[in-house]
Structure formats: C-alpha cells, structure tokens
Protein backbone atom coordinates (compact mmCIF):
# COMPACT_ATOMS: atom_id res chain seq x y z
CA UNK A 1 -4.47 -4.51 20.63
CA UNK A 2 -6.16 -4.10 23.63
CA UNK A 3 -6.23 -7.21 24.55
CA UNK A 4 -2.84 -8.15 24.06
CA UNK A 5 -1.41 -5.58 26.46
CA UNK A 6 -3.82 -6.93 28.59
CA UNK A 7 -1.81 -10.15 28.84
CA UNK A 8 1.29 -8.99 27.92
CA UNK A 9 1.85 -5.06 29.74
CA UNK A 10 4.11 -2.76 28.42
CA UNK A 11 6.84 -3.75 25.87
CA UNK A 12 6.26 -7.84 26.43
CA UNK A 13 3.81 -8.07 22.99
CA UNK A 14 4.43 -7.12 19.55
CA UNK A 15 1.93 -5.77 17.70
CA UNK A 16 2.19 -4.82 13.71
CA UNK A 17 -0.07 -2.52 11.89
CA UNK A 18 0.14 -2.63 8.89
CA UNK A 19 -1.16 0.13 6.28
CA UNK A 20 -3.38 -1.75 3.26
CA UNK A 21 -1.70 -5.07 2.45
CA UNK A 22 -0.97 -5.81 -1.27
CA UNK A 23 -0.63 -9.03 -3.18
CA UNK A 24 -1.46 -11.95 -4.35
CA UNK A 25 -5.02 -12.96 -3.32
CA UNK A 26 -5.57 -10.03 -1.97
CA UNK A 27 -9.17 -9.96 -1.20
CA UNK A 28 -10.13 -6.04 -1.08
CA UNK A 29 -8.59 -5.43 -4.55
CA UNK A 30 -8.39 -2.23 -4.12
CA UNK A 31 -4.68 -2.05 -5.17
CA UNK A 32 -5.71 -4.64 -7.66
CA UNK A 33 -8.51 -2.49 -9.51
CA UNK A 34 -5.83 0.08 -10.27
CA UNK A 35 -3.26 -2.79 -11.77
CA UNK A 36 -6.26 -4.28 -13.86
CA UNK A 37 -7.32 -0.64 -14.71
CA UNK A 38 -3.81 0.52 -15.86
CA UNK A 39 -3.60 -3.05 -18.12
CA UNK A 40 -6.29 -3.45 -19.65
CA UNK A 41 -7.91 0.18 -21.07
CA UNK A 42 -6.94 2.68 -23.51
CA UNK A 43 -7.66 5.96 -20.96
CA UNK A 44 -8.22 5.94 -17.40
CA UNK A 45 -9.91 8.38 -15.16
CA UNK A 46 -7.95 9.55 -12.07
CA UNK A 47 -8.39 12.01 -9.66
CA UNK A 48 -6.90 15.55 -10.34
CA UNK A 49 -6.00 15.91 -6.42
CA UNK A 50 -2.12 15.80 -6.88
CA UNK A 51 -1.51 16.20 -3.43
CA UNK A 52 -3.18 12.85 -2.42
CA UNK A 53 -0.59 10.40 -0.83
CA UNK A 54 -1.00 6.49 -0.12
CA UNK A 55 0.21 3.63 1.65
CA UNK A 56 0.49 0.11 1.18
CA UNK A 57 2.67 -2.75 2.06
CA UNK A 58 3.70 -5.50 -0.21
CA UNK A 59 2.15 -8.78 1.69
CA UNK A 60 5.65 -10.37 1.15
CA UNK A 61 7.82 -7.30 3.45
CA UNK A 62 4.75 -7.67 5.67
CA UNK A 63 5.18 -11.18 6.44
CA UNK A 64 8.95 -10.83 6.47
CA UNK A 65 9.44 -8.36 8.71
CA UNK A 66 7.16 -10.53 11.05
CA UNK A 67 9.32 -13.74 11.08
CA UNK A 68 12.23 -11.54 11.62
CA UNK A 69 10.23 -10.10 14.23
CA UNK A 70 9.53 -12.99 15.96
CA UNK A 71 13.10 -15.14 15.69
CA UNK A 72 14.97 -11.86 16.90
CA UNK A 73 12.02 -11.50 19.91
CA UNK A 74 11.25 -8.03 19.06
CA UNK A 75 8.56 -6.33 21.40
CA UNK A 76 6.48 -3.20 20.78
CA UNK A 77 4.28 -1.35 18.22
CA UNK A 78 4.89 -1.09 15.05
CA UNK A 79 3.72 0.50 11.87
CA UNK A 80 4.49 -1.60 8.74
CA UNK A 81 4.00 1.30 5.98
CA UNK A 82 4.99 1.33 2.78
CA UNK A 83 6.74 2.62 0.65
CA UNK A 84 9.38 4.19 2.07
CA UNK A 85 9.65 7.21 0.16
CA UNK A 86 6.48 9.10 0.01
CA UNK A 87 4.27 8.87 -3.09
CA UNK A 88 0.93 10.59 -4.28
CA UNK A 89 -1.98 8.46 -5.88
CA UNK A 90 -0.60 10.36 -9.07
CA UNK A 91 2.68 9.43 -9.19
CA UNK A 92 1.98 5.95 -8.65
CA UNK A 93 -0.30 5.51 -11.05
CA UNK A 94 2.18 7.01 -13.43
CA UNK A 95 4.82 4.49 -12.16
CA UNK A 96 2.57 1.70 -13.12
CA UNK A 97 1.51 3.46 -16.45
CA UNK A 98 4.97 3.18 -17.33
CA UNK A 99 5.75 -0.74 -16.42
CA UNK A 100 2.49 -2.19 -17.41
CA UNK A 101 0.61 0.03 -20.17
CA UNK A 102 2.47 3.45 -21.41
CA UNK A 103 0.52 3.71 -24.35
CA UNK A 104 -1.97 4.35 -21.80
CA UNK A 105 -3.86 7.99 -21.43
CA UNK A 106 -4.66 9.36 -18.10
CA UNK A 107 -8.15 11.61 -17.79
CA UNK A 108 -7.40 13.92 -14.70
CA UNK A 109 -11.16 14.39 -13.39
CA UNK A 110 -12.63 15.90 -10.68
CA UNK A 111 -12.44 13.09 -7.73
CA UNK A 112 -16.14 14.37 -6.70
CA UNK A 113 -17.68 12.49 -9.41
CA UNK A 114 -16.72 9.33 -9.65
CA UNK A 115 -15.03 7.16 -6.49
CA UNK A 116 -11.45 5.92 -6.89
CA UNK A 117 -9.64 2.93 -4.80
CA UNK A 118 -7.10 4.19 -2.13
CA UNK A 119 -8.14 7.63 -2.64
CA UNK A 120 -9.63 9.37 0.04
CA UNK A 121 -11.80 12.43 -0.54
CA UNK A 122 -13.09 13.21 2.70
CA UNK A 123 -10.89 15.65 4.38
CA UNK A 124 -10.58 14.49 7.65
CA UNK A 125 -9.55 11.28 6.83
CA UNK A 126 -6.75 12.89 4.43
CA UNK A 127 -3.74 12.34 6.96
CA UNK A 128 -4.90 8.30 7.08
CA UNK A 129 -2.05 7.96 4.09
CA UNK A 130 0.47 9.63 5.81
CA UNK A 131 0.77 7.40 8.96
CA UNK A 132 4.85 7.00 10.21
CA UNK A 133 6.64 4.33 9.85
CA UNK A 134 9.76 5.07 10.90
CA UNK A 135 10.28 2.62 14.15
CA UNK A 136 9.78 -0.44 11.85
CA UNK A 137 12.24 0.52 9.36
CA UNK A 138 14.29 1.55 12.14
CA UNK A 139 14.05 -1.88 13.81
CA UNK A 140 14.88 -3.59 10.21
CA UNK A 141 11.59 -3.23 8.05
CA UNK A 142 12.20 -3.37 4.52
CA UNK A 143 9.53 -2.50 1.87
CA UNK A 144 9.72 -3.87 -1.46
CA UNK A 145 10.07 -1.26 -4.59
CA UNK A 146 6.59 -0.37 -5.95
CA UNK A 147 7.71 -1.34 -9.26
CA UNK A 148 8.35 -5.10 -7.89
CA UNK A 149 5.26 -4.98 -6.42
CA UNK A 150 3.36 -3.42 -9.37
CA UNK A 151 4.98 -6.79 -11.46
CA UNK A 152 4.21 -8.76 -8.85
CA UNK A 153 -0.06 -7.67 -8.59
CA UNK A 154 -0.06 -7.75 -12.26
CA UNK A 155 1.78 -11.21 -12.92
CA UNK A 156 -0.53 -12.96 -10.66
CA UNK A 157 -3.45 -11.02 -11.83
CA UNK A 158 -2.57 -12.26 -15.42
CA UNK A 159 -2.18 -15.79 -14.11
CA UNK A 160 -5.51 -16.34 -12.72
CA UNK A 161 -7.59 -15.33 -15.19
C-alpha cells in the first residue's frame, strides 16, 4: 500500500483489502477445513467461545466489486469484509450444519486444546474479525449470502475429489 500512494498521493489509487478470501481453489483452506469437516463426520469439535466473530469474503463479490471498481474509476481504501451482517464462528458453523450435514453433532470444547481454522484465541488479536466495512458497501460492495457460499465451497470441494 505503501507504495502505491507513493505513485499515486492521496485519493488517485484504489486499494482493496480484503478480509480472508473464500472459494474455489482457495489455497489456505481454512474456510475449506470447516466445509469438509461439517460433510464428512458424524460429531465435530468446536470451540465453546460463543462470542468469537469472523470474516470472509466470497472470492466471487471480491472480484466483482473490483471490476466495478475499476470501470466506474473508483479511488480510495477499501475494506472488502464479509458478510454483512455480523456472525460468530458458532453460528456459522451451525448455518453450514444445517445445509450440508444436520444429522451432524457439534462437541463444544474448550478452544485451548485443540486449534480451530478462523478462530482466534489470542486475545489481542480478537478484534482482527471485526474489521469495518462499511465504505465498500457504501460505495456498492455486495457480499454473497453465506449459505451460497457454503454451497458453493462444498460443490467444488465435492467435485475435485
């Protein structure tokens, strides 16, 4: 970022940050581990911190908003967060439960001993989920609905296999 103010001053650039990008080949897999995890098993641990929020944006409202970006010459920073509406680790995982497996038992555990994706347990970094991204929904950002993107991750999952 740095360097592209350096060139381009004030509001002449536009930069995107983007929260963790899901979708298909998705190379981190950490939203991916939870799809695969909710599919394919009978229980699942999760972590009993029902306070814990995350972020994500669906690769596809990522690279949309940055073609729109760039045809309408938009300039600034922005935020591409996802989803709109505020959600906890636990209620996602609950959403997915309910599209992909809902026979499916959760095993609230203490997050201490084990490690989950997209959960953070260190408490400084707790605020990292709840990042603002108002000016790029504002300036016409549109997230896709975690349960399209939950079918989405999971169809393409299945596909490759």
């Amino acid at each position: 970022e740095e360097l592209v103010l350096d060139y381009f001053p004030g509001e002449n650039s536009l930069i995107l940050r983007p929260c963790i990008i899901v979708g298909a080949h998705d190379e981190s897999k950490r939203f991916d581990r939870w799809i695969l995890s909710i599919m394919n098993n009978k229980t699942l641990d999760v972590p009993d911190d029902f306070e814990a929020k995350i972020q994500f944006v669906d690769v596809r409202a990522l690279s949309d908003f940055a073609l729109a970006a760039l045809e309408n010459n938009l300039r600034g920073t922005y935020n591409l967060i996802g989803p709109a509406k505020p959600i906890t680790l636990i209620n996602f995982i609950k959403l997915a439960k309910s599209i992909l497996n809902p026979e499916l038992e959760l095993n609230f555990i203490d997050p201490k001993s084990a490690e989950f994706p997209m959960y953070i347990q260190d408490p400084n970094w707790k605020g990292l989920f709840e990042t603002d991204g108002s000016k790029a929904y504002n300036s016409g950002f549109c997230d896709i609905q975690i349960k399209d993107t939950v079918r989405y991750v999971a169809d393409f999952l299945t596909s490759t296999k």
